[in-house]
C-alpha atoms as a PDB file:
ATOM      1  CA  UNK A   1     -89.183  32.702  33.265  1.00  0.00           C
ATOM      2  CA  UNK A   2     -85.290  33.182  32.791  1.00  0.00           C
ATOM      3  CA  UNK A   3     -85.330  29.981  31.187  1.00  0.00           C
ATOM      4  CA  UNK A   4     -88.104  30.817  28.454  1.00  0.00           C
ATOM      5  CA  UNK A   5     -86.175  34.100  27.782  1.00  0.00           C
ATOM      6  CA  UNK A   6     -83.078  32.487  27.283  1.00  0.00           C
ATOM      7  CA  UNK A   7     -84.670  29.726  24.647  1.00  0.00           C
ATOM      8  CA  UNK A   8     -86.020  32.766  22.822  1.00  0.00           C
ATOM      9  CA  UNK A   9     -82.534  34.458  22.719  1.00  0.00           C
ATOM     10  CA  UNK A  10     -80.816  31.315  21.503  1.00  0.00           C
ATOM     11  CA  UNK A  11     -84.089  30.795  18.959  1.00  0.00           C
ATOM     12  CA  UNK A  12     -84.148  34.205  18.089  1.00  0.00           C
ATOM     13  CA  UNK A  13     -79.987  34.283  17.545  1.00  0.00           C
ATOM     14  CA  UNK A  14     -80.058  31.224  15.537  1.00  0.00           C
ATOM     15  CA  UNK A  15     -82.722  32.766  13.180  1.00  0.00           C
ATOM     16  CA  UNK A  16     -80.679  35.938  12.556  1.00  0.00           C
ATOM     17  CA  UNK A  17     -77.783  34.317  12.200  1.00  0.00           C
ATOM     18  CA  UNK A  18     -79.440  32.813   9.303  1.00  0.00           C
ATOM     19  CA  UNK A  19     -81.187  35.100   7.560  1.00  0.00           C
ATOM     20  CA  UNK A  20     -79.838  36.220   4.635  1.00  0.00           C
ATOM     21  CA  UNK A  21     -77.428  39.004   4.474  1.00  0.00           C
ATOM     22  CA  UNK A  22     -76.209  41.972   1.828  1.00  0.00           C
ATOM     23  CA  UNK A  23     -72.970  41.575   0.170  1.00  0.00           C
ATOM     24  CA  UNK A  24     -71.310  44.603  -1.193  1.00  0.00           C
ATOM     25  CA  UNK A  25     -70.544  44.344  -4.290  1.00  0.00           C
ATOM     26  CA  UNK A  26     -68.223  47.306  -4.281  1.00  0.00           C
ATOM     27  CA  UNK A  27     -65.675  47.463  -1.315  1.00  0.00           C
ATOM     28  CA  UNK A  28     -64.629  51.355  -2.100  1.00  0.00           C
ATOM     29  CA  UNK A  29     -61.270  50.850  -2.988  1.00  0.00           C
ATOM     30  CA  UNK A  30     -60.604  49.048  -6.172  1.00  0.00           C
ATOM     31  CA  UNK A  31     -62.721  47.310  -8.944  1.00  0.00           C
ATOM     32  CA  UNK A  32     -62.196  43.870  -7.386  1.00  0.00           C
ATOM     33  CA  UNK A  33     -64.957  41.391  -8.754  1.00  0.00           C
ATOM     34  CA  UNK A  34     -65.926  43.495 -11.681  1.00  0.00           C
ATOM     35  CA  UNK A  35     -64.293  43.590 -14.991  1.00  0.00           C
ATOM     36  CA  UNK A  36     -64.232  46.318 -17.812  1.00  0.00           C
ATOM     37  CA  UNK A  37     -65.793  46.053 -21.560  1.00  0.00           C
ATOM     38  CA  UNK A  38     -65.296  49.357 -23.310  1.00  0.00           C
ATOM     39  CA  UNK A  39     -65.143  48.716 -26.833  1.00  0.00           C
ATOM     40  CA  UNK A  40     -62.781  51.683 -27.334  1.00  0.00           C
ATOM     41  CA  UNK A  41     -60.079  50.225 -25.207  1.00  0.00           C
ATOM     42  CA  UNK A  42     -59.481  47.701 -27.366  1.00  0.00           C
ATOM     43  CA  UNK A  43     -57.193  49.300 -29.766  1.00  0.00           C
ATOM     44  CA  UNK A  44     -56.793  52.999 -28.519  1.00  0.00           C
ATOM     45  CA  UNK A  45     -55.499  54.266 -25.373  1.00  0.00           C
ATOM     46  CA  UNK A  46     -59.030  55.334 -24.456  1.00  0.00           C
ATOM     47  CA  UNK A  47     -59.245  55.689 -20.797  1.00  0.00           C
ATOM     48  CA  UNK A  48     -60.945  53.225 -18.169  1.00  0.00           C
ATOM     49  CA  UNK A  49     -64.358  55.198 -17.695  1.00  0.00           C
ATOM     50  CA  UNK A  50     -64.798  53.743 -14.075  1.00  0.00           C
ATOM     51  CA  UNK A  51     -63.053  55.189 -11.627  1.00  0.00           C
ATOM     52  CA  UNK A  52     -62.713  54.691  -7.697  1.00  0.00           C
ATOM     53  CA  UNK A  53     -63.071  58.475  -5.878  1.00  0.00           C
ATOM     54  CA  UNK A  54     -63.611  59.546  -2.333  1.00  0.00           C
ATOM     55  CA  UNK A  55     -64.779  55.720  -1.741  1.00  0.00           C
ATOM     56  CA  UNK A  56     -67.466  55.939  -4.624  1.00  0.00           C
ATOM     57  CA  UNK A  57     -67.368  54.124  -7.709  1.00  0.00           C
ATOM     58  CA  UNK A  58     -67.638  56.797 -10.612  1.00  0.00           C
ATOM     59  CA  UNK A  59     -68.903  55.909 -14.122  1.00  0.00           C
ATOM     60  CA  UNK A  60     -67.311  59.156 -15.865  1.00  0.00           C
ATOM     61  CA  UNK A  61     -69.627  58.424 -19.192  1.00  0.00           C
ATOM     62  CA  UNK A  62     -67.104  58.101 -21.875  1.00  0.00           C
ATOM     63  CA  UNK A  63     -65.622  56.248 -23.485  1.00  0.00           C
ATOM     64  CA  UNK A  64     -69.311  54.473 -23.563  1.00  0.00           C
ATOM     65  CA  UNK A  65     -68.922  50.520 -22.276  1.00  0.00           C
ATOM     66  CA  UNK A  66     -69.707  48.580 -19.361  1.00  0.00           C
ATOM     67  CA  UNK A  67     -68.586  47.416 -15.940  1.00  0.00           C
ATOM     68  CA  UNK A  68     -69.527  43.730 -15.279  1.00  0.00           C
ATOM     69  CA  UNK A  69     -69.485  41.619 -12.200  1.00  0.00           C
ATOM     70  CA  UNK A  70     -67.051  38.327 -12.705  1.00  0.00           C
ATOM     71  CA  UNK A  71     -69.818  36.549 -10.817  1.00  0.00           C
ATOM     72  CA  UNK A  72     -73.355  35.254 -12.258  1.00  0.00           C
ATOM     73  CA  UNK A  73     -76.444  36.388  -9.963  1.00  0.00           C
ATOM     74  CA  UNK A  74     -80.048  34.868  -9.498  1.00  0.00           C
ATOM     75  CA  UNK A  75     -83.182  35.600  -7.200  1.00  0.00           C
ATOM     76  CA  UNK A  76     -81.753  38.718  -5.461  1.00  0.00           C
ATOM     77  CA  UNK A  77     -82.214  41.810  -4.408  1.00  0.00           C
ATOM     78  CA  UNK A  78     -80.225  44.513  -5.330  1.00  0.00           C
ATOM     79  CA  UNK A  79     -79.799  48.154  -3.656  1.00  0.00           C
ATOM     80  CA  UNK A  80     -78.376  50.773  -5.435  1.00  0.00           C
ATOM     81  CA  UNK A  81     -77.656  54.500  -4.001  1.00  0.00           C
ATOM     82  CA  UNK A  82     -76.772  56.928  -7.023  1.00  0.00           C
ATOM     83  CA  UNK A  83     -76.561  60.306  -8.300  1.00  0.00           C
ATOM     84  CA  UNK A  84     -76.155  62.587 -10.820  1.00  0.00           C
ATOM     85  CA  UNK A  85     -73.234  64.688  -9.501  1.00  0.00           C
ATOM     86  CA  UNK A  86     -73.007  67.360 -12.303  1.00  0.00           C
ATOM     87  CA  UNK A  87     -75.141  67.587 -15.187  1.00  0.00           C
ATOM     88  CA  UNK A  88     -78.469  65.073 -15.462  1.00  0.00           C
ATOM     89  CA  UNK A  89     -77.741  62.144 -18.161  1.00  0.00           C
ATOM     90  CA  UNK A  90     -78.311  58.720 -18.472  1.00  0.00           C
ATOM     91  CA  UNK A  91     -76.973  55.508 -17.469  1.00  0.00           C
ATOM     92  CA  UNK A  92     -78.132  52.128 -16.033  1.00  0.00           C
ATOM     93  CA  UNK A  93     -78.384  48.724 -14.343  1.00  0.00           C
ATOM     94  CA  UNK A  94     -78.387  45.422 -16.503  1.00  0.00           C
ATOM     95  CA  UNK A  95     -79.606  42.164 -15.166  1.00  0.00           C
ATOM     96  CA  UNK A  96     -79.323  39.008 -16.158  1.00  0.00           C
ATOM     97  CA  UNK A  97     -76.372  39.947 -18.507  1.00  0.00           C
ATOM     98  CA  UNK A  98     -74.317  37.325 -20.472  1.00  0.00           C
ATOM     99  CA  UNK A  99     -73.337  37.420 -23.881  1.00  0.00           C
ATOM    100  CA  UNK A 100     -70.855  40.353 -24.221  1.00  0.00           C
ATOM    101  CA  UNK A 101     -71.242  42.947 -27.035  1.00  0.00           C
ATOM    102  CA  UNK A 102     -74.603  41.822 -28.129  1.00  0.00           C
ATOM    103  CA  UNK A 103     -76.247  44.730 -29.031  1.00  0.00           C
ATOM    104  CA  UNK A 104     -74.914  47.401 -31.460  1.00  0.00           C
ATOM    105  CA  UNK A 105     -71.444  45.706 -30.614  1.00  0.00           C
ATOM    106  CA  UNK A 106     -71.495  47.364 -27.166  1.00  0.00           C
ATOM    107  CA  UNK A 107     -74.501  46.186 -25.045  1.00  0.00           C
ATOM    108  CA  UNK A 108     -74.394  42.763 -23.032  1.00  0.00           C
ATOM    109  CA  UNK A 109     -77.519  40.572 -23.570  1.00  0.00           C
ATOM    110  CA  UNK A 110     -79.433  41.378 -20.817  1.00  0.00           C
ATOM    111  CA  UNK A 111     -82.262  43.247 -19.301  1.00  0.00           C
ATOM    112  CA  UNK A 112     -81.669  46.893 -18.571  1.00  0.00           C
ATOM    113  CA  UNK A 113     -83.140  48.683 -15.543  1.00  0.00           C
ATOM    114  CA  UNK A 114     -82.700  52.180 -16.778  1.00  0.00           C
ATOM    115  CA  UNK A 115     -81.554  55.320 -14.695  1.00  0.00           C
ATOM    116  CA  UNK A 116     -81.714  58.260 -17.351  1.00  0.00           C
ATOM    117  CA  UNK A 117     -83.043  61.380 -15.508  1.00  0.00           C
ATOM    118  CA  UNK A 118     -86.483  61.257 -15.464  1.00  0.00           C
ATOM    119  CA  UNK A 119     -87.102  57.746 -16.735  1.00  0.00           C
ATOM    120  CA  UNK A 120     -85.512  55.519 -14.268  1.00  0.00           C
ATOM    121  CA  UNK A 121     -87.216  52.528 -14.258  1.00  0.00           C
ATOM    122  CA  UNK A 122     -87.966  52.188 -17.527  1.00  0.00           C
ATOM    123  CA  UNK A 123     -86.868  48.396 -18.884  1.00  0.00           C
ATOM    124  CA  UNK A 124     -84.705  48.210 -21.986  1.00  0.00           C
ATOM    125  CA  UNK A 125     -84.757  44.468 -23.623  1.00  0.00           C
ATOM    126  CA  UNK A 126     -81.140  43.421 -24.759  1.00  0.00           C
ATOM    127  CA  UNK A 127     -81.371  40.488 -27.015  1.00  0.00           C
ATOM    128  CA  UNK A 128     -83.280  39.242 -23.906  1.00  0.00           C
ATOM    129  CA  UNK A 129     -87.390  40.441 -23.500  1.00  0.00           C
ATOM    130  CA  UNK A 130     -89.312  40.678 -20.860  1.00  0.00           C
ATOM    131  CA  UNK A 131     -93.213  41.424 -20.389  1.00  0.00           C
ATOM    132  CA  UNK A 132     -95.737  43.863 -17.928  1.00  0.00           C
ATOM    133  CA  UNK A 133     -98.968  44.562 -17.349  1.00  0.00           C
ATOM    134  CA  UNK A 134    -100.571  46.841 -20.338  1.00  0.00           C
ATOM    135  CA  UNK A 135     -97.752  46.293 -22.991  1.00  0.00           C
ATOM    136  CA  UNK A 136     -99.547  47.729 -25.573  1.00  0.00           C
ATOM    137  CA  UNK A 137     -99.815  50.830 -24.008  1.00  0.00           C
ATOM    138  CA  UNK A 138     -96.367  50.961 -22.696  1.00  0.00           C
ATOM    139  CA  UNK A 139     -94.335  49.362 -25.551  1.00  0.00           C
ATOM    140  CA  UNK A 140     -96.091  50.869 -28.665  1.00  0.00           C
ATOM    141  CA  UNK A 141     -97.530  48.700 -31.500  1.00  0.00           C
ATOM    142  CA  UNK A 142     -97.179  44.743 -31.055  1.00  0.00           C
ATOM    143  CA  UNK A 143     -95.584  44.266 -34.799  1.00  0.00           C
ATOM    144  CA  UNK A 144     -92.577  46.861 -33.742  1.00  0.00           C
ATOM    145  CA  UNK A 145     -91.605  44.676 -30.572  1.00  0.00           C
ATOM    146  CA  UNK A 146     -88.313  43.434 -30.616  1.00  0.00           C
ATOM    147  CA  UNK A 147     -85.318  42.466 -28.759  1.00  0.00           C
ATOM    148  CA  UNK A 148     -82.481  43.764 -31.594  1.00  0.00           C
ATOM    149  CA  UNK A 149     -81.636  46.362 -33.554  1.00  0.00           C
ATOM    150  CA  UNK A 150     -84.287  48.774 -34.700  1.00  0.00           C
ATOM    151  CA  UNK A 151     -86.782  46.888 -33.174  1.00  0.00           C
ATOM    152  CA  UNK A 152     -89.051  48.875 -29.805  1.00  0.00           C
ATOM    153  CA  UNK A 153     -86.867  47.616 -27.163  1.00  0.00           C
ATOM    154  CA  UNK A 154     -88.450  49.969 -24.288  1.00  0.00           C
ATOM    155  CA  UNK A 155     -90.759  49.263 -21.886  1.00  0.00           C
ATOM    156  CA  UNK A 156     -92.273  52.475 -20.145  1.00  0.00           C
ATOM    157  CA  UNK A 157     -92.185  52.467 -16.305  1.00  0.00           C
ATOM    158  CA  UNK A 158     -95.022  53.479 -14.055  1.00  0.00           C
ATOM    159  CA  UNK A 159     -93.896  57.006 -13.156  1.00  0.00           C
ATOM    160  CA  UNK A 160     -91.087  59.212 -13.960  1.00  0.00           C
ATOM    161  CA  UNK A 161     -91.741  61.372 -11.092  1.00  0.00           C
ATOM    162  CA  UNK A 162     -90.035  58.930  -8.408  1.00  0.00           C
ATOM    163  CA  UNK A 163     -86.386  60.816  -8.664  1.00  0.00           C
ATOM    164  CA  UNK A 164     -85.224  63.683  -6.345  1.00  0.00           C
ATOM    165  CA  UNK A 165     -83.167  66.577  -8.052  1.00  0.00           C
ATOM    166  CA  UNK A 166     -79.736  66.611  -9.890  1.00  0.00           C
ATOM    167  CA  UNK A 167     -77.109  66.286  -6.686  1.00  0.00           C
ATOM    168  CA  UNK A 168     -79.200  64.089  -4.489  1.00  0.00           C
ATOM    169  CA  UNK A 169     -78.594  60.406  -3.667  1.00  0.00           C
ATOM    170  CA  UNK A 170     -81.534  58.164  -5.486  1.00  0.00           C
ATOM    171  CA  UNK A 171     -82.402  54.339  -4.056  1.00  0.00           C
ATOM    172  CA  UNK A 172     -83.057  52.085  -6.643  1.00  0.00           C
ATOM    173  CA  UNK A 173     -84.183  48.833  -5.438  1.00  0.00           C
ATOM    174  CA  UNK A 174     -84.160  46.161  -8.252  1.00  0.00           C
ATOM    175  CA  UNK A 175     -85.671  42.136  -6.999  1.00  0.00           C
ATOM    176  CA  UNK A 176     -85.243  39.397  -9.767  1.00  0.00           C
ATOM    177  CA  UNK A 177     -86.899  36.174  -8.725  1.00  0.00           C
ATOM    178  CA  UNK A 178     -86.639  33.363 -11.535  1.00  0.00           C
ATOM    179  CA  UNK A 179     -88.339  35.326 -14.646  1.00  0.00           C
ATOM    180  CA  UNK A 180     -89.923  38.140 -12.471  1.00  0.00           C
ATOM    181  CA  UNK A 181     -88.397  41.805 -11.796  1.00  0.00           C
ATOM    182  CA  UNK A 182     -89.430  44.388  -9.887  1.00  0.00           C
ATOM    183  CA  UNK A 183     -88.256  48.225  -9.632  1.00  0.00           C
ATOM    184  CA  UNK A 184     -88.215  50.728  -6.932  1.00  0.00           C
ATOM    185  CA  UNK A 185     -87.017  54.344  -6.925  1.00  0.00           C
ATOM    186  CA  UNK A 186     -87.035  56.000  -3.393  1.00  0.00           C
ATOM    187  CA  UNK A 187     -89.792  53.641  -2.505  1.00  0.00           C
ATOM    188  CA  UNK A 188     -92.470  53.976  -5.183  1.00  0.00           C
ATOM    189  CA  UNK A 189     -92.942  50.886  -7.643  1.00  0.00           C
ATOM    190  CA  UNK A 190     -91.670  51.757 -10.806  1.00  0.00           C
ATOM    191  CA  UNK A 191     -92.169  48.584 -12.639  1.00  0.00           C
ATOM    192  CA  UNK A 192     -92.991  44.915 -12.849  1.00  0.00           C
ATOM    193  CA  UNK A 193     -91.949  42.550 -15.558  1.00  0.00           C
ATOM    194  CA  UNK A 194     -92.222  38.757 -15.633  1.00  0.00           C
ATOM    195  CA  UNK A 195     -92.174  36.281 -18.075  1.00  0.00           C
ATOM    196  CA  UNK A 196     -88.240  37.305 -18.484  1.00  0.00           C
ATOM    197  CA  UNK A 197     -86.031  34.995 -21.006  1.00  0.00           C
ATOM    198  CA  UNK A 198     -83.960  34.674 -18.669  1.00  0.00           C
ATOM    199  CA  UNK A 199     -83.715  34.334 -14.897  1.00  0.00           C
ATOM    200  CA  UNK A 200     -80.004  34.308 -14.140  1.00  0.00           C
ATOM    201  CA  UNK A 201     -76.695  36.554 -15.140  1.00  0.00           C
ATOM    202  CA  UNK A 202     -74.176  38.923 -14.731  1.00  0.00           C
ATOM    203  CA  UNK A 203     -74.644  42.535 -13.247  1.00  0.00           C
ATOM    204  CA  UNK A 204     -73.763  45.370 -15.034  1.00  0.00           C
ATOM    205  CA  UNK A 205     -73.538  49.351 -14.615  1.00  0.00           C
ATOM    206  CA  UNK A 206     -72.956  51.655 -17.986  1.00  0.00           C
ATOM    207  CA  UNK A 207     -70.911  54.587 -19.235  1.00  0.00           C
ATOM    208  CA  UNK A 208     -73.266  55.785 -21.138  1.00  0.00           C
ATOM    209  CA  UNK A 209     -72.259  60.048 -21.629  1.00  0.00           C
ATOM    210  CA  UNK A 210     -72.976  61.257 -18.051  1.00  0.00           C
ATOM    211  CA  UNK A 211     -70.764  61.352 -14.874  1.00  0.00           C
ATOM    212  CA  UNK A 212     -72.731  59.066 -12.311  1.00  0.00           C
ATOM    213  CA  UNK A 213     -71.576  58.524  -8.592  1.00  0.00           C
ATOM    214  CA  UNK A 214     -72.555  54.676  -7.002  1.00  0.00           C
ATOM    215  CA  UNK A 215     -72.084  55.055  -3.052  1.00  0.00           C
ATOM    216  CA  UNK A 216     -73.684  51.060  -2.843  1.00  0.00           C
ATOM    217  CA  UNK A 217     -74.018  48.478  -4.936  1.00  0.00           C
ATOM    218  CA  UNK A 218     -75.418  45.525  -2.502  1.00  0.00           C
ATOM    219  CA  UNK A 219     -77.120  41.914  -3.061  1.00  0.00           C
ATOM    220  CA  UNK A 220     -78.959  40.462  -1.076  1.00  0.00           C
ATOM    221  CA  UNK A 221     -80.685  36.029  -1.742  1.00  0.00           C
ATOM    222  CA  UNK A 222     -84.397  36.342  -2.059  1.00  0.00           C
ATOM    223  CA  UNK A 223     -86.945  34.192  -1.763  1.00  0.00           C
ATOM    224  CA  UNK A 224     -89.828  35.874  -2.403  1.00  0.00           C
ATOM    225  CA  UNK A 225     -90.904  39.136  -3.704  1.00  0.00           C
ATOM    226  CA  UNK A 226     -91.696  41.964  -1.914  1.00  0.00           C
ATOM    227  CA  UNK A 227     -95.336  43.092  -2.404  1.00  0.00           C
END
């Protein structure tokens, strides 16, 4: 008997010691593996709208612009704890981002998980598109879709009713998987798009007018999607 338990420990060891693990992408002390693009820092002394406090990292809203990972991501998970601190606002996650200042000279290509107050979840398309399940209904007329200026660019999500009030921590849960994405908000499905241009990119978090506190930013491989 000792000897079948001890197999299983070593099996059992061996398989955890494999199994994927989360990788912070924000260490609490510095910006270290992100870099900034804030348009208005290019010729002003604008200040850096993403700041490091009490271990967070704070997107103070303005200047508007964009934190980016140096690093390109693909079939992940990402977990993200956040909150509105003060006032409710917007801001959000982009996936698969490349091309800097794509978009109304300010926006990366990429796909946006929003996190505006009330809509998180919604999908933004970037110079990049994306589809879901009853598009009509959730895009608006088929001859409006685009993925540039002017153009209907959002995707409704599947319920705006997944956040907890102003001052308390959110979980959104974003899994890309080649062209798929899927969106969770304190553990209700939010969305799920597939068919995505593209399936591999840079992360990205926005100043976008409203003071928002990150307490984790974390990746985790993938393999599959969770149903």
């Amino acid at each position: 008997m000792k000897k079948y338990i001890l197999v299983f420990s070593i099996v059992f060891a061996t398989l955890w010691s494999c199994a994927p693990r989360a990788k912070n992408l924000f260490n609490g002390k510095d910006l270290n593996g992100w870099h900034i693009d804030v348009p208005a820092m290019d010729s002003t002394d604008a200040r850096n709208p993403f700041i490091i406090r009490d271990g967070m990292l704070v997107s103070l809203g303005t200047p508007a612009g964009h934190i980016i990972t140096d690093a390109t991501y693909e079939d992940f998970r990402l977990d993200v704890e956040y909150r509105f601190a003060g006032e409710p606002g917007n801001c959000g996650v982009l996936v698969f981002a490349s091309t800097p200042r794509s978009l109304y000279k300010m926006f990366p290509k990429s796909i946006e998980v929003q996190m505006m107050h009330e809509n998180a979840g919604d999908f933004w398309c970037i110079v990049e598109d994306i589809t879901v399940d009853d598009m009509l209904a959730r895009r608006g007329p088929q001859e409006e879709w685009g993925i540039t200026e002017g153009k209907k660019r959002r995707i409704l999500n599947l319920t705006d009713d997944s956040e907890k009030p102003v001052g308390e921590w959110n979980h959104m849960q974003i899994e890309c998987l080649k062209n798929e994405i899927k969106v969770w908000v304190n553990g209700d499905l939010v969305n799920h798009g597939y068919d995505a241009t593209a399936q591999t990119g840079q992360i990205a978090l926005q100043a976008e007018g409203s003071e928002v506190e990150f307490r984790k930013v974390a990746l985790t491989p993938i393999t599959q999607l969770t149903e």
